[in-house]
Protein backbone atom coordinates (compact mmCIF):
# COMPACT_ATOMS: atom_id res chain seq x y z
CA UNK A 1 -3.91 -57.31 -47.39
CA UNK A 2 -3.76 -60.87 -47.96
CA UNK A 3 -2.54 -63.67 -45.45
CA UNK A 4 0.11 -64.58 -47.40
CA UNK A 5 1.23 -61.01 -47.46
CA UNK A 6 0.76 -60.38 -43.62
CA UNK A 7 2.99 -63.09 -43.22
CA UNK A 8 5.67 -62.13 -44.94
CA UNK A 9 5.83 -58.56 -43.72
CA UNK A 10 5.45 -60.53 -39.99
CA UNK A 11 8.74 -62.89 -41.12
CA UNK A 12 10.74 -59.83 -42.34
CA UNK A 13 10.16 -57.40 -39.39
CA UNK A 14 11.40 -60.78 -37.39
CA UNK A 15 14.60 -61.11 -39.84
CA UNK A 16 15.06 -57.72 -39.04
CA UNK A 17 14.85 -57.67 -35.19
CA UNK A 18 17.14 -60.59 -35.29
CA UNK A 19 19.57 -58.50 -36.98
CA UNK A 20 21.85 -56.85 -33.68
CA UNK A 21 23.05 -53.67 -32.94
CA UNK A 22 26.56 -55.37 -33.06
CA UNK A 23 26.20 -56.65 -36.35
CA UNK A 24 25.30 -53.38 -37.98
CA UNK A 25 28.68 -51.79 -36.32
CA UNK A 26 30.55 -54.89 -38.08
CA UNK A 27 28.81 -54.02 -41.35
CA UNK A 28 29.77 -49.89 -40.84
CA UNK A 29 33.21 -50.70 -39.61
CA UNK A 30 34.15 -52.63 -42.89
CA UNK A 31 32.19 -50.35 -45.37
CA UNK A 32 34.35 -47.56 -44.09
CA UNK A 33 37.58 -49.81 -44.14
CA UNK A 34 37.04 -51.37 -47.78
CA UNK A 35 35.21 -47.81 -48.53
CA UNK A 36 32.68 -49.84 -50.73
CA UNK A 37 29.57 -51.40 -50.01
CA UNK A 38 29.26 -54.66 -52.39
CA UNK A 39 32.98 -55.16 -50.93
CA UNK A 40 32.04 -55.12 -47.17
CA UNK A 41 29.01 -57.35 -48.15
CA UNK A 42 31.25 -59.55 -49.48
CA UNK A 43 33.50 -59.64 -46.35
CA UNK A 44 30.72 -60.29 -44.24
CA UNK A 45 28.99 -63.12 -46.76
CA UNK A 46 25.98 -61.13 -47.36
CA UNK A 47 24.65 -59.08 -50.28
CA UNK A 48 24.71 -55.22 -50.96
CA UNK A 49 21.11 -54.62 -50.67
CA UNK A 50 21.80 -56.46 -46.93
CA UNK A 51 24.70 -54.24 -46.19
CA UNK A 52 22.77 -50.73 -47.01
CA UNK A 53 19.75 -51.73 -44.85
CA UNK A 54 21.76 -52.39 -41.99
CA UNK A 55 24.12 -49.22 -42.49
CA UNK A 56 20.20 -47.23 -42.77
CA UNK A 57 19.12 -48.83 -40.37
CA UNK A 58 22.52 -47.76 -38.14
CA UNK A 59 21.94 -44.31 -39.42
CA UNK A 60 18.17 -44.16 -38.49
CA UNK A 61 19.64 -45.57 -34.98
CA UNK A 62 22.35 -42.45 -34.83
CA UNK A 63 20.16 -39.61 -36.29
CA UNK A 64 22.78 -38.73 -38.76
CA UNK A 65 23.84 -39.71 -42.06
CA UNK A 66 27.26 -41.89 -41.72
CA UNK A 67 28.36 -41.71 -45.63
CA UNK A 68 27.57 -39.73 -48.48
CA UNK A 69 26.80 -42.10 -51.35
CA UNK A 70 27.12 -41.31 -54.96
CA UNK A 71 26.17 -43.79 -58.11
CA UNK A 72 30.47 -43.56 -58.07
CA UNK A 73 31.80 -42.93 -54.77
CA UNK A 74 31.13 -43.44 -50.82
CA UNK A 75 33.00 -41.02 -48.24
CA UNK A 76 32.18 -41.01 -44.43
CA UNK A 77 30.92 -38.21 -43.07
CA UNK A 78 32.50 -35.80 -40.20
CA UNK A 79 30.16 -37.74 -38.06
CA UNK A 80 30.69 -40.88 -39.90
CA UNK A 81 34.66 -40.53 -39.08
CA UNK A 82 34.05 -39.57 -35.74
CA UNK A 83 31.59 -43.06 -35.25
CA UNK A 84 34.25 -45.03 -36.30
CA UNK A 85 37.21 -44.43 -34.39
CA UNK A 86 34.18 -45.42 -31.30
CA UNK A 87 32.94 -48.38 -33.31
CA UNK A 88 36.20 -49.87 -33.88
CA UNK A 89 37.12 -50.16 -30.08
CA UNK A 90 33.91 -51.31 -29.34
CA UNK A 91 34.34 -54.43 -31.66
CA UNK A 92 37.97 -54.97 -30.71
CA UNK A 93 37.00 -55.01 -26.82
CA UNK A 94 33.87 -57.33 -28.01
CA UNK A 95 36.84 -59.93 -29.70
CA UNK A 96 39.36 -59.24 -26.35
CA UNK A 97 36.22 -60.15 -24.45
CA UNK A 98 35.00 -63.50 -26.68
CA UNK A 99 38.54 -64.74 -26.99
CA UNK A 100 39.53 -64.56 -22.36
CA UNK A 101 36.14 -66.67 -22.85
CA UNK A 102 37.72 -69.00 -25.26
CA UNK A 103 40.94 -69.34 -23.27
CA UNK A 104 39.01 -69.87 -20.28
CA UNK A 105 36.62 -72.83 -21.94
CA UNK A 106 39.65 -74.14 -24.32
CA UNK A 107 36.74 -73.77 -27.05
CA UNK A 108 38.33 -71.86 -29.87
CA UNK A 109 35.64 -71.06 -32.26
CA UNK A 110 35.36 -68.40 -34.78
CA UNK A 111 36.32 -67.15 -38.77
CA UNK A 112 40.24 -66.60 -39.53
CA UNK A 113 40.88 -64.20 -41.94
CA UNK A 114 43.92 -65.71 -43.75
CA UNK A 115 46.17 -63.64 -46.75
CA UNK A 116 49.23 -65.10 -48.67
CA UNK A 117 50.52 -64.92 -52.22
CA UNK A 118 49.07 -66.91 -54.35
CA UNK A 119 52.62 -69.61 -54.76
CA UNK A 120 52.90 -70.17 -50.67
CA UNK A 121 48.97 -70.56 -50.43
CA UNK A 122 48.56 -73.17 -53.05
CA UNK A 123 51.56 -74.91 -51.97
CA UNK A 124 51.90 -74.33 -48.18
CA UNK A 125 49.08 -73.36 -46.59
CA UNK A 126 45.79 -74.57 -48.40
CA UNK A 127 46.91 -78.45 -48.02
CA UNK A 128 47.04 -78.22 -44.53
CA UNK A 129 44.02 -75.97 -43.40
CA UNK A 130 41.73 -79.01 -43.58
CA UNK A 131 43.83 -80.58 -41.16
CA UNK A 132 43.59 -77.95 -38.88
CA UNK A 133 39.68 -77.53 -38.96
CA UNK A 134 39.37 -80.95 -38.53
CA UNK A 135 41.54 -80.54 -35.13
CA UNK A 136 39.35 -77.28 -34.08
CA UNK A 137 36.11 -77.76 -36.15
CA UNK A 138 34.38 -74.82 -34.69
CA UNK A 139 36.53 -72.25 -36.72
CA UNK A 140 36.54 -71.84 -39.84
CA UNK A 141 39.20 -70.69 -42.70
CA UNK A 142 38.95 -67.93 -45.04
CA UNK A 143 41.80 -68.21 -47.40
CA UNK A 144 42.62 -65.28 -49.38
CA UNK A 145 45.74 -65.84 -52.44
CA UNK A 146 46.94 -62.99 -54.41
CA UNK A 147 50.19 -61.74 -55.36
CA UNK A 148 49.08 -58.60 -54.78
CA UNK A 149 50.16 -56.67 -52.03
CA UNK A 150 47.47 -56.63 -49.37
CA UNK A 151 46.63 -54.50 -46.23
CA UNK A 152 45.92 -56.10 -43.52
CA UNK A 153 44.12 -54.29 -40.80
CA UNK A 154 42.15 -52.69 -43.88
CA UNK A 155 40.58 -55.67 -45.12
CA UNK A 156 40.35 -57.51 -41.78
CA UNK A 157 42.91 -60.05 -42.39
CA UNK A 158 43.75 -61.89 -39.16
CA UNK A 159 46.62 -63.77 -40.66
CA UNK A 160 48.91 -62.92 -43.80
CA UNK A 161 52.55 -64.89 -44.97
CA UNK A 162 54.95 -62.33 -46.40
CA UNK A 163 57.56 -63.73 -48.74
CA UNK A 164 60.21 -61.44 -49.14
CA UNK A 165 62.18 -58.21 -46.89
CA UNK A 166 59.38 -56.62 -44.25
CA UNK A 167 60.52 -52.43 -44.11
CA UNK A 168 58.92 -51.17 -40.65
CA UNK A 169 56.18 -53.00 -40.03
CA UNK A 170 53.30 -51.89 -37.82
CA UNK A 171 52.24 -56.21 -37.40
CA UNK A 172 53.52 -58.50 -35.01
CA UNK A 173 55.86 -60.06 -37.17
CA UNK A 174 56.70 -64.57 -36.95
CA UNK A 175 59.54 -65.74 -38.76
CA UNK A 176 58.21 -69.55 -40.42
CA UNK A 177 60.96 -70.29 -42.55
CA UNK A 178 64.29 -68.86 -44.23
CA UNK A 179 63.63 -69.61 -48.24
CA UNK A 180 66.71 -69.57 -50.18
CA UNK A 181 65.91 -68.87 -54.46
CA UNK A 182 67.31 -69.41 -57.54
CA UNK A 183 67.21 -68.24 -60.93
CA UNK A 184 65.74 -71.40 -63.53
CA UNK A 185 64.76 -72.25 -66.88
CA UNK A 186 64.40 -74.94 -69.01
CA UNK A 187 66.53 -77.12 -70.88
CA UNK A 188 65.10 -76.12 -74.06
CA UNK A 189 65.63 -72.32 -73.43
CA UNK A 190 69.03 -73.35 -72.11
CA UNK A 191 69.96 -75.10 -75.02
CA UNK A 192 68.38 -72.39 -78.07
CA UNK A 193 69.53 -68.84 -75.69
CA UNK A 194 72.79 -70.27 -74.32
CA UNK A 195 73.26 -71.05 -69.95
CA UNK A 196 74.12 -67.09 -68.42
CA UNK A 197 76.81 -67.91 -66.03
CA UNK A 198 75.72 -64.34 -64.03
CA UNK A 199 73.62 -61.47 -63.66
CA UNK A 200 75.87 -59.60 -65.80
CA UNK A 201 75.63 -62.03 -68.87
CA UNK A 202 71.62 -61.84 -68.15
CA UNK A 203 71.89 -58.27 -69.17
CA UNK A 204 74.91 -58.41 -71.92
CA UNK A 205 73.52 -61.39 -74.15
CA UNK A 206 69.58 -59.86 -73.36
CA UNK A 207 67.65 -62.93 -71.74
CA UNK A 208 64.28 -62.90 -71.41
CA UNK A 209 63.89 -62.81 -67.78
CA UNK A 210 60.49 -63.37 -66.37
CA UNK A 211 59.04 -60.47 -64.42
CA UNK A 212 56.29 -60.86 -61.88
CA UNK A 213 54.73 -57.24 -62.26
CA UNK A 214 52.26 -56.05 -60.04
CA UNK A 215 51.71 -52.43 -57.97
CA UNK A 216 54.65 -51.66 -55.86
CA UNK A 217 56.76 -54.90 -57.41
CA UNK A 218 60.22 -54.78 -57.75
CA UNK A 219 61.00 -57.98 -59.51
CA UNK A 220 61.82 -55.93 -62.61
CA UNK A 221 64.90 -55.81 -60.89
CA UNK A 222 67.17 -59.22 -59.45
CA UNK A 223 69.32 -58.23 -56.44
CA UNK A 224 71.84 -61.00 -56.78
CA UNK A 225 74.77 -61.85 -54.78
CA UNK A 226 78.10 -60.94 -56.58
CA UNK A 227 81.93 -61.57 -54.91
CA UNK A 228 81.61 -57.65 -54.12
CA UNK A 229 78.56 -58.17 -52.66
CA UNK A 230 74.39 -57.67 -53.47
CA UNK A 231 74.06 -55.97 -56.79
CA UNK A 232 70.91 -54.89 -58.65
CA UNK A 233 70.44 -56.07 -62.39
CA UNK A 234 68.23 -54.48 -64.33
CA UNK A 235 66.76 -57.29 -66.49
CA UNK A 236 64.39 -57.20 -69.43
CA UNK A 237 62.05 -60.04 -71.00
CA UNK A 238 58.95 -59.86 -73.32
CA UNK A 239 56.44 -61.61 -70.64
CA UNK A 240 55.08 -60.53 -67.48
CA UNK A 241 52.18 -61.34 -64.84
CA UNK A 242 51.30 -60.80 -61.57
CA UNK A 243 50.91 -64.68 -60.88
CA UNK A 244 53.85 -66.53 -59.79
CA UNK A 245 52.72 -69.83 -61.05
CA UNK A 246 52.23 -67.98 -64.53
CA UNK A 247 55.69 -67.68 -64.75
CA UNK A 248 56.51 -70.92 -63.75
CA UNK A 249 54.44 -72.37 -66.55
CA UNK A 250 56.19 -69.99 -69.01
CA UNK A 251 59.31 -71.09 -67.51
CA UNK A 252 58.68 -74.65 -68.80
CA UNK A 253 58.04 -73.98 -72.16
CA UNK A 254 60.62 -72.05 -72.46
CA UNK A 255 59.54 -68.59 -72.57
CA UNK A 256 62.41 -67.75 -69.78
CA UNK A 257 64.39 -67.13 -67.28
CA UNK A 258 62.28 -67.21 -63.58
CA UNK A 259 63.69 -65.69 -60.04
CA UNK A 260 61.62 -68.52 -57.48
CA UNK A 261 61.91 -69.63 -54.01
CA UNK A 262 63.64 -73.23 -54.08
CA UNK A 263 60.63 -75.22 -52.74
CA UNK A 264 58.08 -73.65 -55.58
CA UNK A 265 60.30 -74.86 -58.19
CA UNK A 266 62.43 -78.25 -56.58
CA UNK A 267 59.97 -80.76 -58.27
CA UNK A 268 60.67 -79.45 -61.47
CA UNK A 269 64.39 -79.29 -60.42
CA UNK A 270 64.47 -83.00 -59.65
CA UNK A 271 63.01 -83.76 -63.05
CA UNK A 272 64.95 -81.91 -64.98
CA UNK A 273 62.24 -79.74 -65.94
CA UNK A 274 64.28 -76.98 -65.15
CA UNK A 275 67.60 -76.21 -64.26
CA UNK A 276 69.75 -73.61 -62.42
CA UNK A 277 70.97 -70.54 -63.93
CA UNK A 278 73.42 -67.62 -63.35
CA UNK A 279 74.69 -69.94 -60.36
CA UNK A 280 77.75 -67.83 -60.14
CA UNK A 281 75.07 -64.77 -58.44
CA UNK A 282 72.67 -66.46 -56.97
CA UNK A 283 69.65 -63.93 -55.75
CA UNK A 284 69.69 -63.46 -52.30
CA UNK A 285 67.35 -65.60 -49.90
CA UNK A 286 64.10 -64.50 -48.45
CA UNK A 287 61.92 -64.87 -45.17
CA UNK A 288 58.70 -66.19 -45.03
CA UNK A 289 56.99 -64.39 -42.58
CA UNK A 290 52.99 -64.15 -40.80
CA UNK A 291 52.05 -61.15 -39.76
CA UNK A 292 49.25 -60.63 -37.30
CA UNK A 293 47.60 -57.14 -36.54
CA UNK A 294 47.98 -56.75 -32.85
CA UNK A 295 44.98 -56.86 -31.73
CA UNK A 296 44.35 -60.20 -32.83
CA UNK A 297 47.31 -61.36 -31.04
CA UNK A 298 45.49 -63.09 -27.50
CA UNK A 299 42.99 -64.74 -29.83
CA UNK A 300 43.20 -68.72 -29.28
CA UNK A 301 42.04 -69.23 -32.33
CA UNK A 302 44.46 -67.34 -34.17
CA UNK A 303 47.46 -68.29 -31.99
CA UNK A 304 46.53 -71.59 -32.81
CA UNK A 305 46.47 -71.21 -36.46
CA UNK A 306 49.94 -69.79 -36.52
CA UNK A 307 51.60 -72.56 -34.29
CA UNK A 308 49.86 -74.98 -36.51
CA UNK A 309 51.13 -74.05 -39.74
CA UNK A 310 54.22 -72.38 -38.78
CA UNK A 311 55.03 -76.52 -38.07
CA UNK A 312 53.51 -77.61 -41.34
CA UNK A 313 54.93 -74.80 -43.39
CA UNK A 314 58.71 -75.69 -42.09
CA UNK A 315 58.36 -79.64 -42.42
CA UNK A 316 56.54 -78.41 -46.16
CA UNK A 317 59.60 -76.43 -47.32
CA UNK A 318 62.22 -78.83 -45.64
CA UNK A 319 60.98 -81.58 -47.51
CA UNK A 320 60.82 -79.94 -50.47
CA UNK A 321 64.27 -78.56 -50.29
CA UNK A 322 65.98 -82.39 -49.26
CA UNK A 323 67.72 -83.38 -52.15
């Protein structure tokens, strides 16, 4: 064996020893949440062939196999089931434990797990996390946008912002801001389709309403507000995504009709971009909302995350909303 070699066999075993206990239980408790290995290595910033040594190396630990792998599938085991439901109290003690020292020290430090659609992100929440890591420098912000829905105690997601009507909610659930909407398009579609004075001309003269389409969506359908009350329309158009800002782009050339929350679209409102539609049913307004998983609840650094942009958010959408 060469020196060279020796060394690096020396440097790896090290690598390897500096590699905890602890961490291989955070690597096993996210494989078996996100039930993929390439997607927990990805959670944890590492890569797949990392992720399977430390779950072998767990297993060699335990004495029994913790997933049965497949070139298409990974399942826990009976044991592997059984591990978890331990493992997963261990590491939420471990986090109770790190953030009493936190409190205790007024040294927040740490990785936020932060979730919101893709419109409130871009707009709401990504210009202001630099501000708040350069008040708390020691943690740092993972921002996560997608329209799609997302589950948060699944994919270890400290923070998410809801827009829209939460049904039983297992979260701890913040109210940041009431967000009334409107129904838009522009002048140009206006002028060639005709101005809909309500959801019931949307449907009779067959506007091409903009749907944002995604699983478990329901924007194929506009609850507006009619003098008898809510009312479902079911509306038709040739387009659909499952990005919001999409349809706001097809919205200004024309493509449309779009259902958005007043501060996504109130520049383009100002400019005459677009204009209001339907005004005689307006849809009804939503909550923006952050929900937290419990557990994550007494951890300074996530408390202050939500304090901080619950203030930012509702200066963001008041200012957007002045006239």
């Amino acid at each position: 064996m060469t020196f060279n070699r020796a060394q690096q066999i020396e440097r790896r075993g090290r690598e390897r020893q500096d590699v905890s206990y602890i961490d291989n239980i955070r690597m096993f408790v996210r494989v078996y949440e996100l039930g993929s290995m390439s997607a927990a290595a990805r959670d944890q910033r590492t890569s797949p062939a990392v992720a399977s040594s430390r779950i072998a190396d767990l297993e060699r630990h335990l004495g029994l196999r913790l997933f049965n792998r497949t070139t298409r599938s990974l399942r826990p085991t009976g044991g592997g089931r059984i591990f978890y439901e331990g493992a997963r109290r261990i590491l939420e003690s471990i986090d109770e434990a790190e953030a009493a020292v936190m409190n205790v020290t007024r040294n927040p430090r740490g990785t936020i797990v932060v979730a919101a659609p893709l419109g409130i992100g871009r707009r709401l929440i990504a210009p202001h996390v630099p501000a708040f890591t350069d008040l708390y420098p020691q943690i740092e912000v993972r921002l996560r946008l997608s329209d799609r829905a997302v589950d948060v105690v699944a994919e270890g997601i400290d923070v998410a912002f809801h827009l829209g009507i939460l049904e039983n909610s297992t979260l701890k659930v913040r109210l940041v801001a009431e967000c009334p909407r409107l129904l838009c398009a522009s002048p140009a579609y206006v002028a060639r389709r005709g101005m809909p004075e309500d959801g019931a001309a949307l449907v009779r003269d067959g506007h091409d309403c903009l749907n944002l389409r995604f699983p478990g969506a329901r924007e194929f359908q506009w609850t507006l507000t009619t003098p008898s009350g809510p009312r479902r329309f079911e509306i038709t158009g040739p387009f659909e995504s499952d990005d919001g800002d999409v349809l706001t782009g097809w919205a200004l050339d024309g493509r449309g009709i779009v259902l958005k929350p007043h501060f996504e679209v109130a520049r383009y409102l100002r400019e005459g971009r677009l204009v209001p539609v339907a005004t005689a049913t307006p849809p009804l307004p939503v909550q923006l909302s952050s929900l937290t998983p419990h557990r994550r609840l007494k951890d300074p650094k996530v408390q202050l995350f939500g304090e901080f942009m619950t203030r930012e958010i509702r200066e963001a959408v008041r200012r957007a909303e002045a006239p």
